[in-house]
PDB file of N, CA and C in Angstrom:
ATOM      1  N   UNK A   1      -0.054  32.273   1.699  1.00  0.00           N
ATOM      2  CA  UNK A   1      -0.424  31.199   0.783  1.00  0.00           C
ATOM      3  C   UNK A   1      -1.858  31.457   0.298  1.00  0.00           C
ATOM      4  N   UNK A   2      -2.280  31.020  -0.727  1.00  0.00           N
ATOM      5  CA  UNK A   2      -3.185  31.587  -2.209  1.00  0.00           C
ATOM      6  C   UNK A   2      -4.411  30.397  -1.378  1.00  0.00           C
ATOM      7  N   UNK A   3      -5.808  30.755  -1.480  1.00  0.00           N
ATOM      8  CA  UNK A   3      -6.646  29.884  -1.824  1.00  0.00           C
ATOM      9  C   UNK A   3      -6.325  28.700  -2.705  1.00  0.00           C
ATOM     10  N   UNK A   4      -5.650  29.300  -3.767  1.00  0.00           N
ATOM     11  CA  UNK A   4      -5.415  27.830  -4.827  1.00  0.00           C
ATOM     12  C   UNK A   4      -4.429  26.600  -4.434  1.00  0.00           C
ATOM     13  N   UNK A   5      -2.947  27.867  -4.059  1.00  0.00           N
ATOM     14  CA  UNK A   5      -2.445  26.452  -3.144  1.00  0.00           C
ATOM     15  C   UNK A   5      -2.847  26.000  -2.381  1.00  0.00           C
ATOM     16  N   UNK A   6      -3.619  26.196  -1.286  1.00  0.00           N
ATOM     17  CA  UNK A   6      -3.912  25.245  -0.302  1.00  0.00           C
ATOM     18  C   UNK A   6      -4.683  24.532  -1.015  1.00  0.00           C
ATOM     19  N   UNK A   7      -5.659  24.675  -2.106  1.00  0.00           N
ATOM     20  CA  UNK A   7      -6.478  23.275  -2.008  1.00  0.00           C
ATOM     21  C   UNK A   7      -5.453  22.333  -3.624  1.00  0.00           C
ATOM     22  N   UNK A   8      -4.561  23.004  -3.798  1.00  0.00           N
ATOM     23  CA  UNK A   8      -3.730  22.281  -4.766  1.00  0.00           C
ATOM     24  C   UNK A   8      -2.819  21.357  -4.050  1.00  0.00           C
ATOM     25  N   UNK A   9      -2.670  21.306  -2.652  1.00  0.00           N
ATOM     26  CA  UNK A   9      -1.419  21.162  -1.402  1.00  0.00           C
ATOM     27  C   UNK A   9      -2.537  19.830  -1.088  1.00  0.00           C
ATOM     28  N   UNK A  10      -4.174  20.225  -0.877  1.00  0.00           N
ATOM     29  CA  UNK A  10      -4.873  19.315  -0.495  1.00  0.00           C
ATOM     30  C   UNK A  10      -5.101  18.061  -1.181  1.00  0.00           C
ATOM     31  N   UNK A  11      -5.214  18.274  -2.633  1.00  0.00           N
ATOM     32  CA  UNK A  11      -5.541  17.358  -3.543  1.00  0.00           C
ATOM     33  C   UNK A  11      -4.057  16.725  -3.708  1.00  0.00           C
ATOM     34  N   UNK A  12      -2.728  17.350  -4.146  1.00  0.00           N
ATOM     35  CA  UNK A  12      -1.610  16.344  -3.886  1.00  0.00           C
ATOM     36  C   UNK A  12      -1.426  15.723  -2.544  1.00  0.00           C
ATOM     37  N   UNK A  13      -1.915  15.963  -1.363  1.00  0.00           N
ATOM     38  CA  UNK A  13      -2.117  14.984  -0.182  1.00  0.00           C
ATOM     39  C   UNK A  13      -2.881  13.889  -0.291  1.00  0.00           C
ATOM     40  N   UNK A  14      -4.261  14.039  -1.157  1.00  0.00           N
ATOM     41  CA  UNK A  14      -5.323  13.118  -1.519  1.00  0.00           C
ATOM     42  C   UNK A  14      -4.582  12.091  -2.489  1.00  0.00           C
ATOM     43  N   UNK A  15      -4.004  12.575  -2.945  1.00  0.00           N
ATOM     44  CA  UNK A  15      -3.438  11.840  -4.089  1.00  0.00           C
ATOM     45  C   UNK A  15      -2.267  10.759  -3.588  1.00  0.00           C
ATOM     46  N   UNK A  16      -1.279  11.760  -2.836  1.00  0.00           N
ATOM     47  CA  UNK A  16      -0.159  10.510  -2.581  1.00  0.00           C
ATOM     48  C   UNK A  16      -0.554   9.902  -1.417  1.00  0.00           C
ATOM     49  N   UNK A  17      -1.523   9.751  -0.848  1.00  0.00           N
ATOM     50  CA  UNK A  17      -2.374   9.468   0.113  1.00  0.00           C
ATOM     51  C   UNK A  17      -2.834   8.041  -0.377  1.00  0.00           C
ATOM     52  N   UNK A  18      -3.648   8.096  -1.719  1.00  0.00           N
ATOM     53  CA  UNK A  18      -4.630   7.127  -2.343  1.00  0.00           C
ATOM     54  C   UNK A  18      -3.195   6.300  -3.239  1.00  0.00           C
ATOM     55  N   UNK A  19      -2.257   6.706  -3.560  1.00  0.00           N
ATOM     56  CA  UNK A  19      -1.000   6.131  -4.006  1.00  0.00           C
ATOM     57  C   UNK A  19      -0.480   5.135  -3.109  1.00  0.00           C
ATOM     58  N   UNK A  20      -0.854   4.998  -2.031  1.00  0.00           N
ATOM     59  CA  UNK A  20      -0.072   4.571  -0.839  1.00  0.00           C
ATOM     60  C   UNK A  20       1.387   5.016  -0.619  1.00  0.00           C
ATOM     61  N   UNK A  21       0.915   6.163  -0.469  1.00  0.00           N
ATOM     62  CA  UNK A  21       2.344   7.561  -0.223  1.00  0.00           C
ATOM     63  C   UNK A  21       3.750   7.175  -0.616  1.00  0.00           C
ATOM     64  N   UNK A  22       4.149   6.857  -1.934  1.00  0.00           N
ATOM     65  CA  UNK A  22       4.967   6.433  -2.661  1.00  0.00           C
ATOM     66  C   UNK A  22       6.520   7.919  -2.061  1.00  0.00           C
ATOM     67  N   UNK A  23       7.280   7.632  -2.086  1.00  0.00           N
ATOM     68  CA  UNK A  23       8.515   8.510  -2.397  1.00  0.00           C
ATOM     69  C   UNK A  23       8.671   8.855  -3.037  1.00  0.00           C
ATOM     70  N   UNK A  24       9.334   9.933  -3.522  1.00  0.00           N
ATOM     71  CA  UNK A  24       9.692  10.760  -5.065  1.00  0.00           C
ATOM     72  C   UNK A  24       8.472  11.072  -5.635  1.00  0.00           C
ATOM     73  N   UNK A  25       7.270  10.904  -5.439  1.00  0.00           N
ATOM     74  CA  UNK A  25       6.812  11.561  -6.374  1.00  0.00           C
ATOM     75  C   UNK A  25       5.948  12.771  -6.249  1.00  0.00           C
ATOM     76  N   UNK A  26       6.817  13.681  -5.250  1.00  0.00           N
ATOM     77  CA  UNK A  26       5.794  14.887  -5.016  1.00  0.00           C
ATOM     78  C   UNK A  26       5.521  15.653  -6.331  1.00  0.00           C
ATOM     79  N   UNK A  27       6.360  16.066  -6.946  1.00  0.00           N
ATOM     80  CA  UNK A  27       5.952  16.624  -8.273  1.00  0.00           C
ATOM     81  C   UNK A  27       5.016  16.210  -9.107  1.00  0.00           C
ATOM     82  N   UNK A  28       4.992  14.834  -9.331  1.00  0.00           N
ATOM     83  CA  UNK A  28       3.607  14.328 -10.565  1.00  0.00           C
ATOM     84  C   UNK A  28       2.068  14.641  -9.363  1.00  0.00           C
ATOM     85  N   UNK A  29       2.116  14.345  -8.513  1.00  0.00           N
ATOM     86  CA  UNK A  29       1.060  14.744  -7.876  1.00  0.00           C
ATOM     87  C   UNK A  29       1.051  16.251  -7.487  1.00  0.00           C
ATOM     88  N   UNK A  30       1.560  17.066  -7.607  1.00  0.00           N
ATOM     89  CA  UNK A  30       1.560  18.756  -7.338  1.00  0.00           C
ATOM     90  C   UNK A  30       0.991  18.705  -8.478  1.00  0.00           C
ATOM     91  N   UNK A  31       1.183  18.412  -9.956  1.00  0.00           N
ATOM     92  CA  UNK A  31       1.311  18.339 -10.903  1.00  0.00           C
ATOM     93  C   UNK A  31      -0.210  18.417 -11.615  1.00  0.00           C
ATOM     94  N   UNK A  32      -0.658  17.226 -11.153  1.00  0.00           N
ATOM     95  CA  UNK A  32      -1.997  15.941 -11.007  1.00  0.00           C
ATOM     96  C   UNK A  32      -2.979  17.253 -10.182  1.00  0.00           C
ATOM     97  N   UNK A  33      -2.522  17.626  -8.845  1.00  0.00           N
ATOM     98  CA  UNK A  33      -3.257  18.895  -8.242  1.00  0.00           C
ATOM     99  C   UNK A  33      -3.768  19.807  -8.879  1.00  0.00           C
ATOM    100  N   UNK A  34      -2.899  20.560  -9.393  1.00  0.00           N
ATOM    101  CA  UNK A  34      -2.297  21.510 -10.144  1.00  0.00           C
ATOM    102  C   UNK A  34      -3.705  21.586 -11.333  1.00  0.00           C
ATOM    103  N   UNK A  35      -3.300  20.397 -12.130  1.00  0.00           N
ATOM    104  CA  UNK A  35      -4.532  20.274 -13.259  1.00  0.00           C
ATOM    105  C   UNK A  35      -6.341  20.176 -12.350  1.00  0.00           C
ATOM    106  N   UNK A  36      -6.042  19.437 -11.791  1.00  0.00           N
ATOM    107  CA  UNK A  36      -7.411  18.873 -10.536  1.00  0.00           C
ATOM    108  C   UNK A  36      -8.228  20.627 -10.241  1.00  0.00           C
ATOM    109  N   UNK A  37      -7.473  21.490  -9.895  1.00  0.00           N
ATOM    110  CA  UNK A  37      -7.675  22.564  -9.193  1.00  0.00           C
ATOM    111  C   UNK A  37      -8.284  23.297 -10.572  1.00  0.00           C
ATOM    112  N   UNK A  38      -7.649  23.707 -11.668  1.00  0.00           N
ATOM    113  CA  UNK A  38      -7.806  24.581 -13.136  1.00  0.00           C
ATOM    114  C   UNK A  38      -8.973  24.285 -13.010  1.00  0.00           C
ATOM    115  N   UNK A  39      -9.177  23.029 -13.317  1.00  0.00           N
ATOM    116  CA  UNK A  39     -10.220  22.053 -13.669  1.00  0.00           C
ATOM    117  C   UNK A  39     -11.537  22.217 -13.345  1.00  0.00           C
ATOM    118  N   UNK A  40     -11.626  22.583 -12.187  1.00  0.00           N
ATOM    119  CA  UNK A  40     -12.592  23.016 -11.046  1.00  0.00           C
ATOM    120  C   UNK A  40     -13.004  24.469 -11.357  1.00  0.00           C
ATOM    121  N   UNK A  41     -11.687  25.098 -11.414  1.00  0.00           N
ATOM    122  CA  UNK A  41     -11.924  26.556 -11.532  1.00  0.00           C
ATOM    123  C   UNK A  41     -12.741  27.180 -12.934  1.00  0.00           C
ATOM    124  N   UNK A  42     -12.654  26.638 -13.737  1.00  0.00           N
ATOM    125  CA  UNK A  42     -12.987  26.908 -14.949  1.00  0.00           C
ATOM    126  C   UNK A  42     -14.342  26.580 -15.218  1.00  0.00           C
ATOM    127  N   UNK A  43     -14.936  27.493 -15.321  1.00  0.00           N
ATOM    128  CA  UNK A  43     -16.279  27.434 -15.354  1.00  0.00           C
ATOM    129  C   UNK A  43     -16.882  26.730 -16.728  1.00  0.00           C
ATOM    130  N   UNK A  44     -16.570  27.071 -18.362  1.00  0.00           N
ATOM    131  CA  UNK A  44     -16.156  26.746 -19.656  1.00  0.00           C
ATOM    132  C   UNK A  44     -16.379  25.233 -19.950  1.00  0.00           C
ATOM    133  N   UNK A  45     -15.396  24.716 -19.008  1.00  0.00           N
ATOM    134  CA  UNK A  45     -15.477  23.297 -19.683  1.00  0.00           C
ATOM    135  C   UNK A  45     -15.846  22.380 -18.272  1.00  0.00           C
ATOM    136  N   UNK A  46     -16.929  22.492 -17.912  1.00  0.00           N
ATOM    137  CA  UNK A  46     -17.665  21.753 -17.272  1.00  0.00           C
ATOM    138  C   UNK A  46     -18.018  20.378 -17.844  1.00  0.00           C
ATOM    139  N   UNK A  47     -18.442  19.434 -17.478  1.00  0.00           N
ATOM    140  CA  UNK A  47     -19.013  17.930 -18.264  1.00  0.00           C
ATOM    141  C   UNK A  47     -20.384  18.380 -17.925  1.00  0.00           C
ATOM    142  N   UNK A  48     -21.028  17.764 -19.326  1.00  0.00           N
ATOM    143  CA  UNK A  48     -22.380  18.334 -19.715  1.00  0.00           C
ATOM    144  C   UNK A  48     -23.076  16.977 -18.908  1.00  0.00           C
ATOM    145  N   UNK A  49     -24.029  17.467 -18.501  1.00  0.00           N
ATOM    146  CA  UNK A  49     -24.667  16.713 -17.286  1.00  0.00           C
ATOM    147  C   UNK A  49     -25.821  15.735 -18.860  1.00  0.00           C
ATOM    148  N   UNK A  50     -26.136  14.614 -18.287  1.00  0.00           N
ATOM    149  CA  UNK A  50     -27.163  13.968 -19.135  1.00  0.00           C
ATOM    150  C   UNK A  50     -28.562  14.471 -18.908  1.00  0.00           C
ATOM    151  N   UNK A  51     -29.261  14.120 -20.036  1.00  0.00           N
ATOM    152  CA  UNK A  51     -30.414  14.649 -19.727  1.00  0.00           C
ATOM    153  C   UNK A  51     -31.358  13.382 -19.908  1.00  0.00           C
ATOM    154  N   UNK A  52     -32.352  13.249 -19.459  1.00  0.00           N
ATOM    155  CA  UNK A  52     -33.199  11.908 -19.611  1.00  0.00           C
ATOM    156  C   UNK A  52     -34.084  12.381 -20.576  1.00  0.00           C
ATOM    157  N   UNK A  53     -34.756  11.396 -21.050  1.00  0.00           N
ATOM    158  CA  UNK A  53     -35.768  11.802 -22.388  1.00  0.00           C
ATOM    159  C   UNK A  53     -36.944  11.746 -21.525  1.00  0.00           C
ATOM    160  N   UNK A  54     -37.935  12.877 -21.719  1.00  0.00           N
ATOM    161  CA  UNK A  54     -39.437  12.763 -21.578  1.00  0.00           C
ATOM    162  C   UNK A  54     -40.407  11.290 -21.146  1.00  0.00           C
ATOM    163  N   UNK A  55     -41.071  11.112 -20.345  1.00  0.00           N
ATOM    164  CA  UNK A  55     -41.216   9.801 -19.930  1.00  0.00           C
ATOM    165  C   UNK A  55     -42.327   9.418 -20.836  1.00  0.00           C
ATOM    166  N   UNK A  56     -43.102  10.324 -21.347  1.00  0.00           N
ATOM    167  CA  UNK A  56     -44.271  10.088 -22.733  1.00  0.00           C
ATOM    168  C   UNK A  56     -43.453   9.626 -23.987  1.00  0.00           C
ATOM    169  N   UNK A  57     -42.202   9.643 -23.947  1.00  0.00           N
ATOM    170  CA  UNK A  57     -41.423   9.470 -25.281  1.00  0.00           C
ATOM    171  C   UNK A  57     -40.933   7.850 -24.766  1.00  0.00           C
ATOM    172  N   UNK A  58     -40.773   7.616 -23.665  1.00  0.00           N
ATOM    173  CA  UNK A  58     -39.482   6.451 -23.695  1.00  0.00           C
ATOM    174  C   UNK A  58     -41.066   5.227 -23.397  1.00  0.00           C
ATOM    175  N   UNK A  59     -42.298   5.532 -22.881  1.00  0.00           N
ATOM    176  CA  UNK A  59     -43.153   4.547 -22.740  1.00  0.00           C
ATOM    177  C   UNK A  59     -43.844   4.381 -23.905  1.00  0.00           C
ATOM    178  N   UNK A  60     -43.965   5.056 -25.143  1.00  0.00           N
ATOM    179  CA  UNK A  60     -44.775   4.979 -26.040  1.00  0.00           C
ATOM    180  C   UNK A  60     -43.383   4.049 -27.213  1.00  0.00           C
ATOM    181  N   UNK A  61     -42.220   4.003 -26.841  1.00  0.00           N
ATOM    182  CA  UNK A  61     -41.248   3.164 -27.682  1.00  0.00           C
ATOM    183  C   UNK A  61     -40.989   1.915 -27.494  1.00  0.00           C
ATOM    184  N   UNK A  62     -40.217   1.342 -28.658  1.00  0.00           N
ATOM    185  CA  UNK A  62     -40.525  -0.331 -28.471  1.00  0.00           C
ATOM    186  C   UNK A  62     -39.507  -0.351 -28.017  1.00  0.00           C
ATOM    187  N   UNK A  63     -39.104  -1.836 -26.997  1.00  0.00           N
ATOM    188  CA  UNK A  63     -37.829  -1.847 -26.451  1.00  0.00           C
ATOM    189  C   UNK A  63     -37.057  -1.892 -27.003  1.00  0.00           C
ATOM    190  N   UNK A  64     -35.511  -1.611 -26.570  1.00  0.00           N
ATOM    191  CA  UNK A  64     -34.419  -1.542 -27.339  1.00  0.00           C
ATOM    192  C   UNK A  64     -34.226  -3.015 -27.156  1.00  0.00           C
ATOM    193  N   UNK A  65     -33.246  -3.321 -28.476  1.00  0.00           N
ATOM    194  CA  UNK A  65     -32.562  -4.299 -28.622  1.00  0.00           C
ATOM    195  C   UNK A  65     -31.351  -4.360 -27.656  1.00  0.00           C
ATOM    196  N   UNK A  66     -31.030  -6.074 -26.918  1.00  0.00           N
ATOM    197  CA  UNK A  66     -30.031  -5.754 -26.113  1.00  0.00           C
ATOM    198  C   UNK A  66     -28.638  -5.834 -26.743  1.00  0.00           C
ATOM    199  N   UNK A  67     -27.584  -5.426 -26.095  1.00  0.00           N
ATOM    200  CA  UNK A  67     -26.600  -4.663 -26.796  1.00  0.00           C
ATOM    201  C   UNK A  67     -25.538  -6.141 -26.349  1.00  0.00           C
ATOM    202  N   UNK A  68     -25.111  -5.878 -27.261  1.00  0.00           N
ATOM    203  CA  UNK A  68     -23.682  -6.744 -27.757  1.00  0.00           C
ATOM    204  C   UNK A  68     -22.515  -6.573 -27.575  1.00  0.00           C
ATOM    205  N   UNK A  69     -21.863  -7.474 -26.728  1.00  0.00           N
ATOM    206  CA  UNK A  69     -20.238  -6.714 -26.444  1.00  0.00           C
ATOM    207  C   UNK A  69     -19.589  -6.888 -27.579  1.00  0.00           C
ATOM    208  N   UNK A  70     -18.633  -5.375 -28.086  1.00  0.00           N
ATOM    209  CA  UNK A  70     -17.702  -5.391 -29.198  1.00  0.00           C
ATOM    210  C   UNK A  70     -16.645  -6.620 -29.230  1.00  0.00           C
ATOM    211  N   UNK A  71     -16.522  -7.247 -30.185  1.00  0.00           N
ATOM    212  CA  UNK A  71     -15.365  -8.246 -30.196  1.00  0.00           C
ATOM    213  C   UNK A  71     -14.445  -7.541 -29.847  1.00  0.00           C
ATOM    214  N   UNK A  72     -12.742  -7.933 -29.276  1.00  0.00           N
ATOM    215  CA  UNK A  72     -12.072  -7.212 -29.469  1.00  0.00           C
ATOM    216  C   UNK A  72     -10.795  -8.018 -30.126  1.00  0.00           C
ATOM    217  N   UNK A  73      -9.912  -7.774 -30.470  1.00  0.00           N
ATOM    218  CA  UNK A  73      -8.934  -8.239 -30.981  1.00  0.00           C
ATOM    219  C   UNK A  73      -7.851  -8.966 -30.048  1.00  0.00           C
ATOM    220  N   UNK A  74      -7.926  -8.380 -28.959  1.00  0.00           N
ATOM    221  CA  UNK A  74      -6.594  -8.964 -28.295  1.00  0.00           C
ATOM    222  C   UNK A  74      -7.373 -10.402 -27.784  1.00  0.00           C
ATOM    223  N   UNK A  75      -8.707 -10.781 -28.074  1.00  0.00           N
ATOM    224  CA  UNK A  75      -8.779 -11.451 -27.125  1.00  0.00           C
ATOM    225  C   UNK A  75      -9.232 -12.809 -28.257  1.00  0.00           C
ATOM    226  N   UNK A  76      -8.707 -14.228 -28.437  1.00  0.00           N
ATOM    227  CA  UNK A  76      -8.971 -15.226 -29.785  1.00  0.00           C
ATOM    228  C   UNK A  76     -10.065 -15.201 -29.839  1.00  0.00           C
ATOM    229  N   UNK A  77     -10.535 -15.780 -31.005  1.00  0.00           N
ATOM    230  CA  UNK A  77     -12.307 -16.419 -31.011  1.00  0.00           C
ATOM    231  C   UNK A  77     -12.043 -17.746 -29.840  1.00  0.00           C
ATOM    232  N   UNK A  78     -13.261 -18.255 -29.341  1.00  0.00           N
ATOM    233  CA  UNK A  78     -13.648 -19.469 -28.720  1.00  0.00           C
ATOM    234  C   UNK A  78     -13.207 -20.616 -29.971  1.00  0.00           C
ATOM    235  N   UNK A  79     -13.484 -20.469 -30.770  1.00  0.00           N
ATOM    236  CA  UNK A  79     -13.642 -21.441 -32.055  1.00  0.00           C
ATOM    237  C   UNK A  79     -11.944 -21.370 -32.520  1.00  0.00           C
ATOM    238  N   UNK A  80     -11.436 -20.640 -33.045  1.00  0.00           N
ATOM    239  CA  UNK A  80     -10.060 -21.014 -33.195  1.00  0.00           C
ATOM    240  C   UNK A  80      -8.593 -21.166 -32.440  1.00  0.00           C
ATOM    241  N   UNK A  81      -8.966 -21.229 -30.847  1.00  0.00           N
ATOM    242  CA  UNK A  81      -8.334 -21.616 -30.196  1.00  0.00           C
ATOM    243  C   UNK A  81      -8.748 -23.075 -29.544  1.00  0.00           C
ATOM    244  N   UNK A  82      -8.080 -23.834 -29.945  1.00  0.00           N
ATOM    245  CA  UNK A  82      -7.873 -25.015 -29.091  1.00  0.00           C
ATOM    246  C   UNK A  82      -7.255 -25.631 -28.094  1.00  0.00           C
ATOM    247  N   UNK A  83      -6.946 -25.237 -27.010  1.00  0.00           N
ATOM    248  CA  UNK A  83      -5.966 -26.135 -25.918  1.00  0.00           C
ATOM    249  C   UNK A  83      -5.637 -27.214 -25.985  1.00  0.00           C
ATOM    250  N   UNK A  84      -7.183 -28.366 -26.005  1.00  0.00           N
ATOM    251  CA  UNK A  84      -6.997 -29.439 -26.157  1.00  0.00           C
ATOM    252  C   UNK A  84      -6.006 -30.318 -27.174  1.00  0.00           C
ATOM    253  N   UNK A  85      -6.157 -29.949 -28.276  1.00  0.00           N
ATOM    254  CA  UNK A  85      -5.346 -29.944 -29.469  1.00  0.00           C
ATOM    255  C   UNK A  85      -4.000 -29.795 -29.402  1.00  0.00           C
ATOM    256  N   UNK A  86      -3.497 -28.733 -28.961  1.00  0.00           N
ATOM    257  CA  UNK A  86      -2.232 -28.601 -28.578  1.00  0.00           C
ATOM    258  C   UNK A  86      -1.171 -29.175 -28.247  1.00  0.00           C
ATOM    259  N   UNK A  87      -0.105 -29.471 -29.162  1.00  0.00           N
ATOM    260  CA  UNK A  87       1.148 -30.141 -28.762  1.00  0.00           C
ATOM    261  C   UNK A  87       1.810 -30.084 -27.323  1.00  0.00           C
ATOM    262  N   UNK A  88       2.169 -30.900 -27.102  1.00  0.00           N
ATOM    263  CA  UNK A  88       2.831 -30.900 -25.703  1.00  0.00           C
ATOM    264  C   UNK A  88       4.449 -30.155 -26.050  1.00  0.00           C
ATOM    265  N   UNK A  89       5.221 -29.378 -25.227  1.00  0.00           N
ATOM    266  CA  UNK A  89       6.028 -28.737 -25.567  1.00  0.00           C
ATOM    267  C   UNK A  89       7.280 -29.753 -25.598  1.00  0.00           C
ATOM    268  N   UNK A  90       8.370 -29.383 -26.105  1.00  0.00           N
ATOM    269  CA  UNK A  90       9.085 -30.596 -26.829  1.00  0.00           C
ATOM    270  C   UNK A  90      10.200 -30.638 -25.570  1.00  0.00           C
ATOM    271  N   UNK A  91      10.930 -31.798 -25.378  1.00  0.00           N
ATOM    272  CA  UNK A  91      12.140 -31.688 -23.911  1.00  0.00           C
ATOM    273  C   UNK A  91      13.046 -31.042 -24.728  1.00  0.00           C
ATOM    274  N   UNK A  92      14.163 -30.776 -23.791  1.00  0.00           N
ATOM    275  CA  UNK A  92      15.292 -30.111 -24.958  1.00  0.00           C
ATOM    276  C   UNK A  92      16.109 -31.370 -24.842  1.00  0.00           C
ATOM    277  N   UNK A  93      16.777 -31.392 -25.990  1.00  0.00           N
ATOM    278  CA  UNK A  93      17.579 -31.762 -27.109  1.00  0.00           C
ATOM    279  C   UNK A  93      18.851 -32.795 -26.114  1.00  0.00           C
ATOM    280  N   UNK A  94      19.157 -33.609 -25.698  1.00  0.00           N
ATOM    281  CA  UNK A  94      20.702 -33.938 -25.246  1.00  0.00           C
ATOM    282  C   UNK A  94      21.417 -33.587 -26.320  1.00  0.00           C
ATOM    283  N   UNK A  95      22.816 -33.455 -25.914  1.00  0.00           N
ATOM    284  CA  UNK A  95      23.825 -32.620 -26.661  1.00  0.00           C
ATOM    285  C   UNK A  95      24.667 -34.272 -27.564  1.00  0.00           C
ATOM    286  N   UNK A  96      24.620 -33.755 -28.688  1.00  0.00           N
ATOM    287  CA  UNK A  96      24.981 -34.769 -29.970  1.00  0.00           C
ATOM    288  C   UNK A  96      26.366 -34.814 -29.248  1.00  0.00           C
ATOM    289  N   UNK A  97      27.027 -36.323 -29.632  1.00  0.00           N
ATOM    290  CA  UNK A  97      27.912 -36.484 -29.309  1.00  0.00           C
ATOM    291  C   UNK A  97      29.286 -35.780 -30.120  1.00  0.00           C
ATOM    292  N   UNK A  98      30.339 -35.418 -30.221  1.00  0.00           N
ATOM    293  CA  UNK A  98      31.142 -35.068 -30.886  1.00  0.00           C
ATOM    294  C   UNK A  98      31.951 -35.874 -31.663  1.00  0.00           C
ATOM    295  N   UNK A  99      32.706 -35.511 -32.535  1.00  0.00           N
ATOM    296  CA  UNK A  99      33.144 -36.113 -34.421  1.00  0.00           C
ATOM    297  C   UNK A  99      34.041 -36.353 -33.999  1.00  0.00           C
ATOM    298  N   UNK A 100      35.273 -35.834 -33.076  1.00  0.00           N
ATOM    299  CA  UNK A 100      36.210 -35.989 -32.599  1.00  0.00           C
ATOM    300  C   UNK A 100      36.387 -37.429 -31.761  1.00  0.00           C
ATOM    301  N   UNK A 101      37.591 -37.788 -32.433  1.00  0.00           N
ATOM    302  CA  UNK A 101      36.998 -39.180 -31.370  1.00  0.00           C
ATOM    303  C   UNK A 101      38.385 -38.436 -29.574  1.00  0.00           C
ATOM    304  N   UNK A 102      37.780 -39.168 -28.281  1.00  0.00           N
ATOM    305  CA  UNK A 102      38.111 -38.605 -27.416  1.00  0.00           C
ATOM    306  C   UNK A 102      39.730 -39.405 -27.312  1.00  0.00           C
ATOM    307  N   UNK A 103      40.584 -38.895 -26.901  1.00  0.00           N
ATOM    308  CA  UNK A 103      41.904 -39.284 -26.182  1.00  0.00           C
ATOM    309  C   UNK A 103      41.855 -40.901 -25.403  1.00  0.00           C
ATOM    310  N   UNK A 104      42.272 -41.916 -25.438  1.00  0.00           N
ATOM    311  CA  UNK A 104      41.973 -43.275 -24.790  1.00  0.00           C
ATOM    312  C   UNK A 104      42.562 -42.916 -23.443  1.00  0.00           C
ATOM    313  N   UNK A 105      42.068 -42.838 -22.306  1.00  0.00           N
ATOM    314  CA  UNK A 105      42.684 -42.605 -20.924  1.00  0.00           C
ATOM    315  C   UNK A 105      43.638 -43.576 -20.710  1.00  0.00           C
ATOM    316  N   UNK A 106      44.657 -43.044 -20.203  1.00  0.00           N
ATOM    317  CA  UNK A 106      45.672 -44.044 -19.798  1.00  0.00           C
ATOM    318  C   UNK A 106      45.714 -44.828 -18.193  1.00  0.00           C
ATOM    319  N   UNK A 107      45.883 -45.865 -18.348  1.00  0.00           N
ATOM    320  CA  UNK A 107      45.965 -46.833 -17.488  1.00  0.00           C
ATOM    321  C   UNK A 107      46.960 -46.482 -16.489  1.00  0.00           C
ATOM    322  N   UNK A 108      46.833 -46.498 -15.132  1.00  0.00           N
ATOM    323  CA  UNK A 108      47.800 -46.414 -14.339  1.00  0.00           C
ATOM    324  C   UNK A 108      48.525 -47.826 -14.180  1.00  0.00           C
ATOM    325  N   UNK A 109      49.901 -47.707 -13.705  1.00  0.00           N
ATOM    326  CA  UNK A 109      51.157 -48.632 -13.504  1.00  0.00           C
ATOM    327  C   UNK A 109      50.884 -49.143 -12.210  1.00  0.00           C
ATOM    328  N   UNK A 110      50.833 -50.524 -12.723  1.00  0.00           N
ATOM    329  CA  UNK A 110      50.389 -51.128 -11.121  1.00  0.00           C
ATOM    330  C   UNK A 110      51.848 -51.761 -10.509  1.00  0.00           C
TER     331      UNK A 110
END
């Protein structure tokens, strides 16, 4: 067995491990490994580390303005939702009587 599998064997253990070791799904996590491991290996596409700005640059600037959460859509305005307002939901319906008139029950023979 390869250097790579074992730590590809390790990371799908980590994985269905942190899953709370689900059944069936050794493959998406071999899988999940599999990528985890490339990933590592590949020197190329590393994540570019941040860099901080010069500390003569960030003390000689005026403060930033504080930042604003994006509206988002899924979520209403405050202003055009009302609860209070809100109709109460309607009962359902009793069933209309029928056109038909019913059969007169017959009387038992005393």
């Amino acid at each position: 067995m390869s250097a790579k599998e074992d730590r590809i064997r390790e990371f799908a253990y980590q994985i269905w491990e942190s899953e709370g070791k689900p059944h069936g799904q050794a493959k998406r996590h071999w899988e999940m490994a599999t990528k985890l491991v490339e990933a590592e290996q590949t020197p190329g596409k590393a994540t570019p580390k941040r860099v901080s700005k010069p500390k003569a640059a960030a003390e000689g600037a005026a403060p930033a303005a504080p930042i604003k959460p994006r509206a988002s859509k899924a979520t209403p305005k405050a202003d055009t939702e009302k609860p209070a307002l809100l109709k109460p939901a309607k009962a359902p319906s009793k069933a209309k009587p029928s056109t038909t008139p019913k059969p007169a029950a017959k009387k038992p023979k005393a």
